[in-house]
PDB file of N, CA and C in Angstrom:
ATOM      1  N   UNK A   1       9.486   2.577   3.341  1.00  0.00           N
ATOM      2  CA  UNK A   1      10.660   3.003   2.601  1.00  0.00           C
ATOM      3  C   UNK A   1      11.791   3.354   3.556  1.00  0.00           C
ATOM      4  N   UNK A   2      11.603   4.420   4.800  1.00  0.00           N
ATOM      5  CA  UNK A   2      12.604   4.509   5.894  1.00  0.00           C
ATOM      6  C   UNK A   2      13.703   2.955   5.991  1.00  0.00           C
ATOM      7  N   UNK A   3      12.304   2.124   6.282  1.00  0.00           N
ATOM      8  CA  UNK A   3      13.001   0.260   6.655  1.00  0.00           C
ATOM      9  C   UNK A   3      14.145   0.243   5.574  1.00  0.00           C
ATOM     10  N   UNK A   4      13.244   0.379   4.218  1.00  0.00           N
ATOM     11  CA  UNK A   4      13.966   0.114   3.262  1.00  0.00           C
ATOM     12  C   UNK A   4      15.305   0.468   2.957  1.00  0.00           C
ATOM     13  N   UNK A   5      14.994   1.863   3.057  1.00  0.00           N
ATOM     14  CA  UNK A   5      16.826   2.482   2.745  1.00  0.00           C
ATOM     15  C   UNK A   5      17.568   2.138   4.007  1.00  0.00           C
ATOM     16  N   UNK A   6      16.751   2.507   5.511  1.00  0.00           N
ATOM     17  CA  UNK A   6      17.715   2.467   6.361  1.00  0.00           C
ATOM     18  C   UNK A   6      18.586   1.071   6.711  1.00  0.00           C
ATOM     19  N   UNK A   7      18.264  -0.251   6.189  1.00  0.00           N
ATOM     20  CA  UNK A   7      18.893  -1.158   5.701  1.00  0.00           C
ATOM     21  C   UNK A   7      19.782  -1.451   5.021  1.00  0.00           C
ATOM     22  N   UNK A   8      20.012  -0.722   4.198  1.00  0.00           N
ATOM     23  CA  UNK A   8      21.344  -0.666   3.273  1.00  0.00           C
ATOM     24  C   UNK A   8      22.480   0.964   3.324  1.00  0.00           C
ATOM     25  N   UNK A   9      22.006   1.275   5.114  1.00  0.00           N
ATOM     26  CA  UNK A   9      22.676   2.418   5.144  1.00  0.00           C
ATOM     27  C   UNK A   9      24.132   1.633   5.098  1.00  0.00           C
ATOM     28  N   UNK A  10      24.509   0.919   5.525  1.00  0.00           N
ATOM     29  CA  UNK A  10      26.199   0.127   5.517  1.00  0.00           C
ATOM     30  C   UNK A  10      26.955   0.672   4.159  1.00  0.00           C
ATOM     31  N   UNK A  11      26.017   0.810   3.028  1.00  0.00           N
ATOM     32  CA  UNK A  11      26.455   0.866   1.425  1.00  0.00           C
ATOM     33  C   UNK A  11      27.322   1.959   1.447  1.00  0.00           C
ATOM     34  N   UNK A  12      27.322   3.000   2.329  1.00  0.00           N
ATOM     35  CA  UNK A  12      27.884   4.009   2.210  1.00  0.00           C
ATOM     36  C   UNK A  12      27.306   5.077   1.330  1.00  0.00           C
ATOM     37  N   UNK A  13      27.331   5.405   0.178  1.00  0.00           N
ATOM     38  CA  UNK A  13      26.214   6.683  -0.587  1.00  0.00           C
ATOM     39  C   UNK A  13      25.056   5.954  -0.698  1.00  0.00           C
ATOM     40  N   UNK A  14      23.570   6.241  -0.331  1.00  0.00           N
ATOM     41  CA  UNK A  14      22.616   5.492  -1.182  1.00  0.00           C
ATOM     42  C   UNK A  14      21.845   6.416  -2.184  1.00  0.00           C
ATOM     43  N   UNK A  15      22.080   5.990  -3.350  1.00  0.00           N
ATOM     44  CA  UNK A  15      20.975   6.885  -4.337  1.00  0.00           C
ATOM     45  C   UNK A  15      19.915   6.447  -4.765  1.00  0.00           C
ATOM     46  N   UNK A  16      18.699   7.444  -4.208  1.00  0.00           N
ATOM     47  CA  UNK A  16      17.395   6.761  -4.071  1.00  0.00           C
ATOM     48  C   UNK A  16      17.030   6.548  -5.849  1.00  0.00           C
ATOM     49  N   UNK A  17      15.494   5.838  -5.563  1.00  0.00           N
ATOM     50  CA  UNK A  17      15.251   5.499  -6.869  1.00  0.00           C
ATOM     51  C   UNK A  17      14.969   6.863  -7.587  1.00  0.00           C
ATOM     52  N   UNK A  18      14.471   7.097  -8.813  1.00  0.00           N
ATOM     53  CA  UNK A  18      13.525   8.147  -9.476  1.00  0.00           C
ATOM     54  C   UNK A  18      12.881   8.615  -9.124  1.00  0.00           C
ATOM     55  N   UNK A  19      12.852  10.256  -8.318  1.00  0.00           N
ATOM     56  CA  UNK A  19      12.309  10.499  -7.920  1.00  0.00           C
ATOM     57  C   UNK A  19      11.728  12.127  -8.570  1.00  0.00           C
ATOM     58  N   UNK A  20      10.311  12.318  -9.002  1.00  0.00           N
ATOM     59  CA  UNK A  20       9.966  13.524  -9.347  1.00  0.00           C
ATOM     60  C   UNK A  20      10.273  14.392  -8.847  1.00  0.00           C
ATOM     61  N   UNK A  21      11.066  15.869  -9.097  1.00  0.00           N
ATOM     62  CA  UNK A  21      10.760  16.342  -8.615  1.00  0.00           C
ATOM     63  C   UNK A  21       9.308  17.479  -9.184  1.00  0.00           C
ATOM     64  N   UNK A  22       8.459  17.151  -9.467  1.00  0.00           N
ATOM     65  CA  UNK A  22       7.165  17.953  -9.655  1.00  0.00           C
ATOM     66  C   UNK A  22       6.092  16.999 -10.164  1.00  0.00           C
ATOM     67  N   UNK A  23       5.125  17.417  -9.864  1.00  0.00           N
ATOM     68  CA  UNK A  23       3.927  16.775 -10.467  1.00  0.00           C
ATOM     69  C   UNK A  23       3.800  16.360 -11.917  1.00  0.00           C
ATOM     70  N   UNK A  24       4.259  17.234 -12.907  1.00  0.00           N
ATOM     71  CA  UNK A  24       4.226  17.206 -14.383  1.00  0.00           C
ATOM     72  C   UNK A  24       5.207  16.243 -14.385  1.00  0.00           C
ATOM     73  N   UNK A  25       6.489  16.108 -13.517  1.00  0.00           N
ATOM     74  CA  UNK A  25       7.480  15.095 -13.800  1.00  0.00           C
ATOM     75  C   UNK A  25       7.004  13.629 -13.878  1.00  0.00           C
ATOM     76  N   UNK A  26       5.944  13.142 -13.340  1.00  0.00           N
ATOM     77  CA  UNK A  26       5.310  11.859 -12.829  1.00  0.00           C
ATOM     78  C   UNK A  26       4.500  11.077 -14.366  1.00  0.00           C
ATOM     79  N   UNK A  27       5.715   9.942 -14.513  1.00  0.00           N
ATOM     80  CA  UNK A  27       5.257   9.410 -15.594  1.00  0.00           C
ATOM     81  C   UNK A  27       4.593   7.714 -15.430  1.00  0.00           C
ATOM     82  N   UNK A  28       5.033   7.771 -14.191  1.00  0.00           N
ATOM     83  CA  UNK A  28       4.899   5.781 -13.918  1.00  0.00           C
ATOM     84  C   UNK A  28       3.937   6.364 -12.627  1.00  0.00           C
ATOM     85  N   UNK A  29       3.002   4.932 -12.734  1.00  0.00           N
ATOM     86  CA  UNK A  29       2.128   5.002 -11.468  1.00  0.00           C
ATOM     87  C   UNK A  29       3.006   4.763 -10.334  1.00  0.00           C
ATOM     88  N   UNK A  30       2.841   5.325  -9.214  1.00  0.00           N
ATOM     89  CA  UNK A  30       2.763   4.883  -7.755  1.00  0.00           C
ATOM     90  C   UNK A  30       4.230   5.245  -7.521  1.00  0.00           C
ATOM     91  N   UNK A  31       5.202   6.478  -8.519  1.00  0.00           N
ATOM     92  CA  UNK A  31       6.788   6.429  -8.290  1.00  0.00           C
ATOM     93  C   UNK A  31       6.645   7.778  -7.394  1.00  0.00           C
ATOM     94  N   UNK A  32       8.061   7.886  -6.707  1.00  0.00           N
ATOM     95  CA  UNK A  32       8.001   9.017  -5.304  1.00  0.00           C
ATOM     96  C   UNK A  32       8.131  10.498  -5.869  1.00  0.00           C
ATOM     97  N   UNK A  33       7.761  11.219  -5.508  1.00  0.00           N
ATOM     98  CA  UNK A  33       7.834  13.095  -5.461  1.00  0.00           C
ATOM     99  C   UNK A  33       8.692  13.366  -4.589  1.00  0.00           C
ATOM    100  N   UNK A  34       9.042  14.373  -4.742  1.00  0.00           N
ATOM    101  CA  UNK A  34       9.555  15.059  -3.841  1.00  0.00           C
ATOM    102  C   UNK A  34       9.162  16.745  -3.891  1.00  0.00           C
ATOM    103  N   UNK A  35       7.523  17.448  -4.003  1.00  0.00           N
ATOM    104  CA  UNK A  35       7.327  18.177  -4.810  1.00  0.00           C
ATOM    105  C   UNK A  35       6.154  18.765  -3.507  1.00  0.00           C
ATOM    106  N   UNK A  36       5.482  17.968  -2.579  1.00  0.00           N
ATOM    107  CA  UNK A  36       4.628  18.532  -1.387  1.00  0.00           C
ATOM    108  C   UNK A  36       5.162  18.414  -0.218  1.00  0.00           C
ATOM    109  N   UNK A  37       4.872  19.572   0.685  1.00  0.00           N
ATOM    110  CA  UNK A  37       5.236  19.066   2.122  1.00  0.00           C
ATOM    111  C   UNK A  37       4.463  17.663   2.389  1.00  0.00           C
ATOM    112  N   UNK A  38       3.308  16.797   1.643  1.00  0.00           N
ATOM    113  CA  UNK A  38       3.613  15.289   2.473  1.00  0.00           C
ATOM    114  C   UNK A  38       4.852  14.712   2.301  1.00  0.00           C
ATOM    115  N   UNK A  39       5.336  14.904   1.061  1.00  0.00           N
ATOM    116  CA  UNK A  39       6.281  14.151   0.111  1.00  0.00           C
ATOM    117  C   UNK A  39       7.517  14.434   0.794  1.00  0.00           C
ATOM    118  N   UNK A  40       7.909  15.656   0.787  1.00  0.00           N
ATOM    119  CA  UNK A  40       8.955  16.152   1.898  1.00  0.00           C
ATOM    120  C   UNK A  40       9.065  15.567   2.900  1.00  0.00           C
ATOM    121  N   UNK A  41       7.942  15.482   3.938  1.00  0.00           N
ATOM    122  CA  UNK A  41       8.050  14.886   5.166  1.00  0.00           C
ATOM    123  C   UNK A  41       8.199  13.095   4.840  1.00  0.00           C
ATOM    124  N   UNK A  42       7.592  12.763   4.317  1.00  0.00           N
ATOM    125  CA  UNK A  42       7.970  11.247   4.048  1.00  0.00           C
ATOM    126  C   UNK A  42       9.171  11.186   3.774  1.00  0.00           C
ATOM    127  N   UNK A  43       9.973  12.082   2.797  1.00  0.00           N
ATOM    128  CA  UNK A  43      11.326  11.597   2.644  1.00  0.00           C
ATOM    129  C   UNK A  43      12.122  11.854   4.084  1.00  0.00           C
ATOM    130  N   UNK A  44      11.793  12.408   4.527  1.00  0.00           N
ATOM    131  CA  UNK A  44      12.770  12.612   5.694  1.00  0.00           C
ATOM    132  C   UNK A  44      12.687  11.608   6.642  1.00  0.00           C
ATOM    133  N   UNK A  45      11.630  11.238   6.885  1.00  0.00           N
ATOM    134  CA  UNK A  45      11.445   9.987   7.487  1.00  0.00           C
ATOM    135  C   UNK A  45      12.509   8.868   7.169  1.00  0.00           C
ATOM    136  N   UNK A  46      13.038   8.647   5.404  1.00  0.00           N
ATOM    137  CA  UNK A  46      13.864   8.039   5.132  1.00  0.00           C
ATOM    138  C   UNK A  46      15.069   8.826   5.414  1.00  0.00           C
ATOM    139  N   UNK A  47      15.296   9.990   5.046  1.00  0.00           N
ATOM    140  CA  UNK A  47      16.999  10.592   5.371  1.00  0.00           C
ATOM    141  C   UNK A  47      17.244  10.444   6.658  1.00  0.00           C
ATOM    142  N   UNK A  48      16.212  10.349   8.015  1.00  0.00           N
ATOM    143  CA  UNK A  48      16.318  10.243   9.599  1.00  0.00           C
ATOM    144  C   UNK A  48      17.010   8.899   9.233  1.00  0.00           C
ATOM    145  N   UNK A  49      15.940   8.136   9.195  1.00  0.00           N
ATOM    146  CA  UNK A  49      16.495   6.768   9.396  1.00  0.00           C
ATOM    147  C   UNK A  49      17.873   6.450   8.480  1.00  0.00           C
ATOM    148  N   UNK A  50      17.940   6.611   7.554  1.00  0.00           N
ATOM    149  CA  UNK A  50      19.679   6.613   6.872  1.00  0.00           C
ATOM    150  C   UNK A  50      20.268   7.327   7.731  1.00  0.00           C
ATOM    151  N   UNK A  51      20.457   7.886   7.953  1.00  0.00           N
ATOM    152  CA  UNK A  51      21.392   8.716   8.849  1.00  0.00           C
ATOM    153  C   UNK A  51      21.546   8.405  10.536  1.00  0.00           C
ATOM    154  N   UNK A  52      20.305   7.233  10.714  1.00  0.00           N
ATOM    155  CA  UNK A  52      20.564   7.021  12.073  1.00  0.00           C
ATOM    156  C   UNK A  52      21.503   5.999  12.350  1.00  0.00           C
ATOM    157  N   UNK A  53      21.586   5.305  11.291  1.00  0.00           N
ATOM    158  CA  UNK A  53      22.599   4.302  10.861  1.00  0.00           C
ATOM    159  C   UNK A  53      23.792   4.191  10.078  1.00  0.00           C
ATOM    160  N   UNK A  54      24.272   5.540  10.524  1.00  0.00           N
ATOM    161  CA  UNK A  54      25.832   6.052   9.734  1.00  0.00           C
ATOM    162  C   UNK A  54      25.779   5.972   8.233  1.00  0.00           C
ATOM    163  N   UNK A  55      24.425   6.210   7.285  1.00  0.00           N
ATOM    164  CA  UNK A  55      24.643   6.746   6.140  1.00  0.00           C
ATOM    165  C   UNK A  55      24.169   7.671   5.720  1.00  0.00           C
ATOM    166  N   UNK A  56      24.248   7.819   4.269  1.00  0.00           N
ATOM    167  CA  UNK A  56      24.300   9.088   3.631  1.00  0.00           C
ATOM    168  C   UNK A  56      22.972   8.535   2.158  1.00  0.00           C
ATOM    169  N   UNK A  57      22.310   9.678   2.238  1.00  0.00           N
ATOM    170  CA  UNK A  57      21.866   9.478   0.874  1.00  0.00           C
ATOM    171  C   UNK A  57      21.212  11.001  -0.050  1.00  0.00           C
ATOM    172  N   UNK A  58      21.490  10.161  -1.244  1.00  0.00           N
ATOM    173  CA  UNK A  58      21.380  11.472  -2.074  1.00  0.00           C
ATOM    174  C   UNK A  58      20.044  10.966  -3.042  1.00  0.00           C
ATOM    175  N   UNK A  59      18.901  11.953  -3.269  1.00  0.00           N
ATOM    176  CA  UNK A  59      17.725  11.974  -3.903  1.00  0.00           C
ATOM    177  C   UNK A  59      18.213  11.811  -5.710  1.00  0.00           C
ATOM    178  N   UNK A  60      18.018  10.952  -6.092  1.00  0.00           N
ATOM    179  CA  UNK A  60      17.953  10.692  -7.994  1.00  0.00           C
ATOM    180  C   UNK A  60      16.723  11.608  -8.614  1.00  0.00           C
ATOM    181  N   UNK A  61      17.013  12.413  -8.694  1.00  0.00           N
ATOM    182  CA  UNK A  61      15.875  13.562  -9.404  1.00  0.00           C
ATOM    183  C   UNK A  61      15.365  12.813 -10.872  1.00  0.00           C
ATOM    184  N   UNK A  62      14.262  12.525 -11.402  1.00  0.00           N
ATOM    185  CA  UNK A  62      13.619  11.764 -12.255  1.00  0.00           C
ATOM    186  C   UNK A  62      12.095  12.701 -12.959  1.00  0.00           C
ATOM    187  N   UNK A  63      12.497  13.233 -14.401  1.00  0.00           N
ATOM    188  CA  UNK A  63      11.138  13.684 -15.124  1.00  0.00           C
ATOM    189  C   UNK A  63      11.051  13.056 -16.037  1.00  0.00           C
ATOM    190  N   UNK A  64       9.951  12.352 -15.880  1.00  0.00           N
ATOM    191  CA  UNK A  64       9.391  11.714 -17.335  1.00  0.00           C
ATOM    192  C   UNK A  64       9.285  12.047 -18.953  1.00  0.00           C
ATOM    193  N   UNK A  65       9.324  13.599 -18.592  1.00  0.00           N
ATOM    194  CA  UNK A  65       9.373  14.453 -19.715  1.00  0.00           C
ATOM    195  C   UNK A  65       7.935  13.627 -20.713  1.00  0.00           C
ATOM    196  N   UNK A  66       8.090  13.299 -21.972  1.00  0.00           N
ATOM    197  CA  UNK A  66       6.995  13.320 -22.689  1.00  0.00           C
ATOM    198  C   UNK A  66       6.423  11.815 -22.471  1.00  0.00           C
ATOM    199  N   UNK A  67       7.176  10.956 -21.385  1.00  0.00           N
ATOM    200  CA  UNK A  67       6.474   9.720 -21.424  1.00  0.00           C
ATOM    201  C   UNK A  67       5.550   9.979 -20.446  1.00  0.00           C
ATOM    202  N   UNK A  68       4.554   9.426 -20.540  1.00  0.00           N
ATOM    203  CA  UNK A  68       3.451   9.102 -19.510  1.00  0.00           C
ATOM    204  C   UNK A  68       2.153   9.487 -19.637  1.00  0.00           C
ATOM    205  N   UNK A  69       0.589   8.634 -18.816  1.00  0.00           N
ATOM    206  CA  UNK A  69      -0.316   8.942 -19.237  1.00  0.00           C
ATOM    207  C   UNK A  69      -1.174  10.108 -18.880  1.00  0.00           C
ATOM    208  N   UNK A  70      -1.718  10.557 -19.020  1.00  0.00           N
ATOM    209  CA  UNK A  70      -2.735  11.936 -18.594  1.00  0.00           C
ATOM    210  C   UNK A  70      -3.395  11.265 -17.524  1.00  0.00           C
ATOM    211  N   UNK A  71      -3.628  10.506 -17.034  1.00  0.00           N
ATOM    212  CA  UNK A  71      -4.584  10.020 -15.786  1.00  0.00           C
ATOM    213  C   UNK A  71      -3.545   9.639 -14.884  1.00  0.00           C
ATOM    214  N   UNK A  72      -2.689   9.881 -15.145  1.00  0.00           N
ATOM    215  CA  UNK A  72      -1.679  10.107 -13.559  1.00  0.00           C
ATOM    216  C   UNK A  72      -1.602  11.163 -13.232  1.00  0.00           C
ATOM    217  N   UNK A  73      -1.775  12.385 -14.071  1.00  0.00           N
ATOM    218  CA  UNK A  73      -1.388  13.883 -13.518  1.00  0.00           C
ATOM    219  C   UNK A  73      -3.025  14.253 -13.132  1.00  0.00           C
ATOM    220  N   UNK A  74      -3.234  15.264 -12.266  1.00  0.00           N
ATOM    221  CA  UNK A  74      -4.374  16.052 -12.223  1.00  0.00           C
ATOM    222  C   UNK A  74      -4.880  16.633 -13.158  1.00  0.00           C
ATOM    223  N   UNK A  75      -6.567  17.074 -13.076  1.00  0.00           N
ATOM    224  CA  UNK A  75      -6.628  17.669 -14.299  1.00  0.00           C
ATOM    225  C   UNK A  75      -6.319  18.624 -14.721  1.00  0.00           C
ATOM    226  N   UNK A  76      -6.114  18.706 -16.362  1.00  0.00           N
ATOM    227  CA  UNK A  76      -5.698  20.034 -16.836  1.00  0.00           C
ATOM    228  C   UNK A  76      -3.930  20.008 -16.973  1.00  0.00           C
ATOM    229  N   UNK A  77      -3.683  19.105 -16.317  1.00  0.00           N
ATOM    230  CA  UNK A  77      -1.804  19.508 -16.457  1.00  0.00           C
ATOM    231  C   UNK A  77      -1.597  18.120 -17.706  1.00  0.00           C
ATOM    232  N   UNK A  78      -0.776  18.611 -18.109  1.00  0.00           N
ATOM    233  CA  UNK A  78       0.187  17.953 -18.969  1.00  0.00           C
ATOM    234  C   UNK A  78       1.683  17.487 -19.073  1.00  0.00           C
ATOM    235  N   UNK A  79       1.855  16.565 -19.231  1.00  0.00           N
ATOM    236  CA  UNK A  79       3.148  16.191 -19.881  1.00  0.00           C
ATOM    237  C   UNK A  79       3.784  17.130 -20.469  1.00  0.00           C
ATOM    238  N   UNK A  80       5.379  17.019 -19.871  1.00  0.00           N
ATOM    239  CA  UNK A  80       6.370  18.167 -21.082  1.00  0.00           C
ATOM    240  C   UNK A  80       7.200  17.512 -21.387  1.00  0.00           C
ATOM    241  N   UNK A  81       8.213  17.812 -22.055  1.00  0.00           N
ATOM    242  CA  UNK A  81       9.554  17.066 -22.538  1.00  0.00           C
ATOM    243  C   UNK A  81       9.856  18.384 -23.925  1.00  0.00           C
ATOM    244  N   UNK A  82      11.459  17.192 -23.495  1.00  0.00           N
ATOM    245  CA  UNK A  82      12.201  18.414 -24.538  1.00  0.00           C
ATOM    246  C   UNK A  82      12.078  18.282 -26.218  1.00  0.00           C
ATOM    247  N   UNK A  83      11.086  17.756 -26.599  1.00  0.00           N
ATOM    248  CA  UNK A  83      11.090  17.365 -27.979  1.00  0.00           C
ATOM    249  C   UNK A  83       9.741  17.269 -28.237  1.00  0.00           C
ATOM    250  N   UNK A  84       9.285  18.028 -29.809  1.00  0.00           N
ATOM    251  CA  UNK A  84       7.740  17.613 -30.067  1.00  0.00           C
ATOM    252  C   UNK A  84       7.334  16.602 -30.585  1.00  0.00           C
ATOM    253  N   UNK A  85       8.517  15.832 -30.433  1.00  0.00           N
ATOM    254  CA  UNK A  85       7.650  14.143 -31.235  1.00  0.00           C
ATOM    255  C   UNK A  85       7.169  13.672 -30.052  1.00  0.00           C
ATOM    256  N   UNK A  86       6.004  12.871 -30.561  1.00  0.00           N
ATOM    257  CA  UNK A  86       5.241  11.914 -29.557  1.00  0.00           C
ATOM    258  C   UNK A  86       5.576  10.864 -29.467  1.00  0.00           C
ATOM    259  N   UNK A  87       5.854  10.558 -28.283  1.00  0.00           N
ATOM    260  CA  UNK A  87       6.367   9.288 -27.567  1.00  0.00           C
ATOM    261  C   UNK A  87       5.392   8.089 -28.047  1.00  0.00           C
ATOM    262  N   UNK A  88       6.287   6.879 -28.165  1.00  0.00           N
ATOM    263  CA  UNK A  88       5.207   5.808 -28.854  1.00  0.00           C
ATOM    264  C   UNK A  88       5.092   5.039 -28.107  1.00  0.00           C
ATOM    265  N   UNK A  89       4.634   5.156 -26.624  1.00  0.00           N
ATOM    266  CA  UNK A  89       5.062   3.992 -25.774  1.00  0.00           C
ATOM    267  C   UNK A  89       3.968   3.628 -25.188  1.00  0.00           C
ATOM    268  N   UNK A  90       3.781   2.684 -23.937  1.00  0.00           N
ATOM    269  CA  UNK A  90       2.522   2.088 -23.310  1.00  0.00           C
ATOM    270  C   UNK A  90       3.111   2.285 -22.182  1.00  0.00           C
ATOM    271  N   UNK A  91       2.301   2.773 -21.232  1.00  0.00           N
ATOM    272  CA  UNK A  91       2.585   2.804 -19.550  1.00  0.00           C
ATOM    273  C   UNK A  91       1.363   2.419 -18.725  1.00  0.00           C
ATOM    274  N   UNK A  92       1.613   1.505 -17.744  1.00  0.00           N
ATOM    275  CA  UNK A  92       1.093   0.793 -16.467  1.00  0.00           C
ATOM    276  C   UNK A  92       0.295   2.144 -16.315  1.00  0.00           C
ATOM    277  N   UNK A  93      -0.975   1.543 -15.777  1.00  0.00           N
ATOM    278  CA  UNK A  93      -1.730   2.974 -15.281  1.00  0.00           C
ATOM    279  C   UNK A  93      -2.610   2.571 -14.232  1.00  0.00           C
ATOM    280  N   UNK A  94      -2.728   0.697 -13.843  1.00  0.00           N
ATOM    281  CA  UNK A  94      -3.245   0.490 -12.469  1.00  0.00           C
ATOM    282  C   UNK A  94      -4.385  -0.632 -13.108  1.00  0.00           C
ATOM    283  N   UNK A  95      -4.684  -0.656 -14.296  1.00  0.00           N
ATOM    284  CA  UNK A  95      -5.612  -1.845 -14.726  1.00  0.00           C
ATOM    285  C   UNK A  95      -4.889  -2.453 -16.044  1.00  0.00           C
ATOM    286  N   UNK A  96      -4.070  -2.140 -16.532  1.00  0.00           N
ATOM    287  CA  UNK A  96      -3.374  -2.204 -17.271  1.00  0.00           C
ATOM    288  C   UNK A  96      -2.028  -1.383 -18.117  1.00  0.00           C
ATOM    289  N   UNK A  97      -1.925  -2.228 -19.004  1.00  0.00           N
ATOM    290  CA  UNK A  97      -1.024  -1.074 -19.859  1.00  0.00           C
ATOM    291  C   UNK A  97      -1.953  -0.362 -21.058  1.00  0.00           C
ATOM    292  N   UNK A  98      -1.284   1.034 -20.555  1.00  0.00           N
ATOM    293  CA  UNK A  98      -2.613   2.071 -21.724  1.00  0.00           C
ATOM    294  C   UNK A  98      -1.512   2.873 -22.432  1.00  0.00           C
ATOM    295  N   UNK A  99      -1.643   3.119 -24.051  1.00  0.00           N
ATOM    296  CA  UNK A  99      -0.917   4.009 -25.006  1.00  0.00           C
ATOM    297  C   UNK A  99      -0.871   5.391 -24.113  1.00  0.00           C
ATOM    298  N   UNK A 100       0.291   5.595 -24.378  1.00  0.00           N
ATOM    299  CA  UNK A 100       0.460   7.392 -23.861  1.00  0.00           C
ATOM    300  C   UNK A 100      -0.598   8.369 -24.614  1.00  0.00           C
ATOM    301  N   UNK A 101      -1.337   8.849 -23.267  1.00  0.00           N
ATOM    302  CA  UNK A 101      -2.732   9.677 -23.710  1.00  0.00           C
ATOM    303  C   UNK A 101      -2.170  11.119 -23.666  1.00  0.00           C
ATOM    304  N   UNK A 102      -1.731  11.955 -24.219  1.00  0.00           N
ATOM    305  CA  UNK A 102      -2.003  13.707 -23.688  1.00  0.00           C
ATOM    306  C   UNK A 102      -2.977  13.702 -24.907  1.00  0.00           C
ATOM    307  N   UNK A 103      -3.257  15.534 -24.526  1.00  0.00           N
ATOM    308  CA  UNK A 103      -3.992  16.596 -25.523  1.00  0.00           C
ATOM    309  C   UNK A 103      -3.327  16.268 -26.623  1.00  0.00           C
ATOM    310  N   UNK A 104      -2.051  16.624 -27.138  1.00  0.00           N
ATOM    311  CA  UNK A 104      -1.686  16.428 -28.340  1.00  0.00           C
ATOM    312  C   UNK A 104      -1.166  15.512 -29.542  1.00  0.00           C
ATOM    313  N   UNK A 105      -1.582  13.760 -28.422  1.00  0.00           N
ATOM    314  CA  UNK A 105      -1.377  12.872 -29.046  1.00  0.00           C
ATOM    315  C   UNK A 105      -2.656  12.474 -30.251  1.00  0.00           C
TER     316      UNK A 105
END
């Protein structure tokens, strides 16, 4: 990812993709945190490298809120969002696409 952004440091602002900030935020498999010191330190790895190459970038803060499946989060945590209707959707979960699972669906 460093490679990645630090490649298009020329763009002048870069705004990264969707990025959680928390665990409960994480609705799509395999998308970035910004929520542990690994996660921290990986991003910086990318802000070094943007910045070693005269740019700038700013983190896109991203919560899934009520989309997403229960087997992406650890156990016991849940999905939140600002509304009690249940989301009617299907999300990628690594063998396929699976209906949005929580407790209260």
């Amino acid at each position: 990812m460093a490679e990645y952004y630090s490649q298009r440091a020329s763009a002048g602002l870069i705004i990264t993709e969707g990025t959680q900030p928390s665990v409960v935020g994480q609705g799509y498999m395999n998308s970035p945190g910004l929520h542990s010191e690994e996660q921290i330190h990986g991003w910086r790895k990318v802000t070094d490298a943007v910045h070693a190459r005269g740019g700038r970038i700013f983190a896109q803060l991203m919560h899934s809120g009520r989309v997403g499946h229960s087997s992406l989060l650890p156990d016991g945590v849940q999905h939140v969002g600002p509304s009690p209707i249940r989301a009617n959707v299907q999300v990628f979960i690594g063998d396929g696409m699976a209906t949005r699972r929580c407790p209260s669906s």
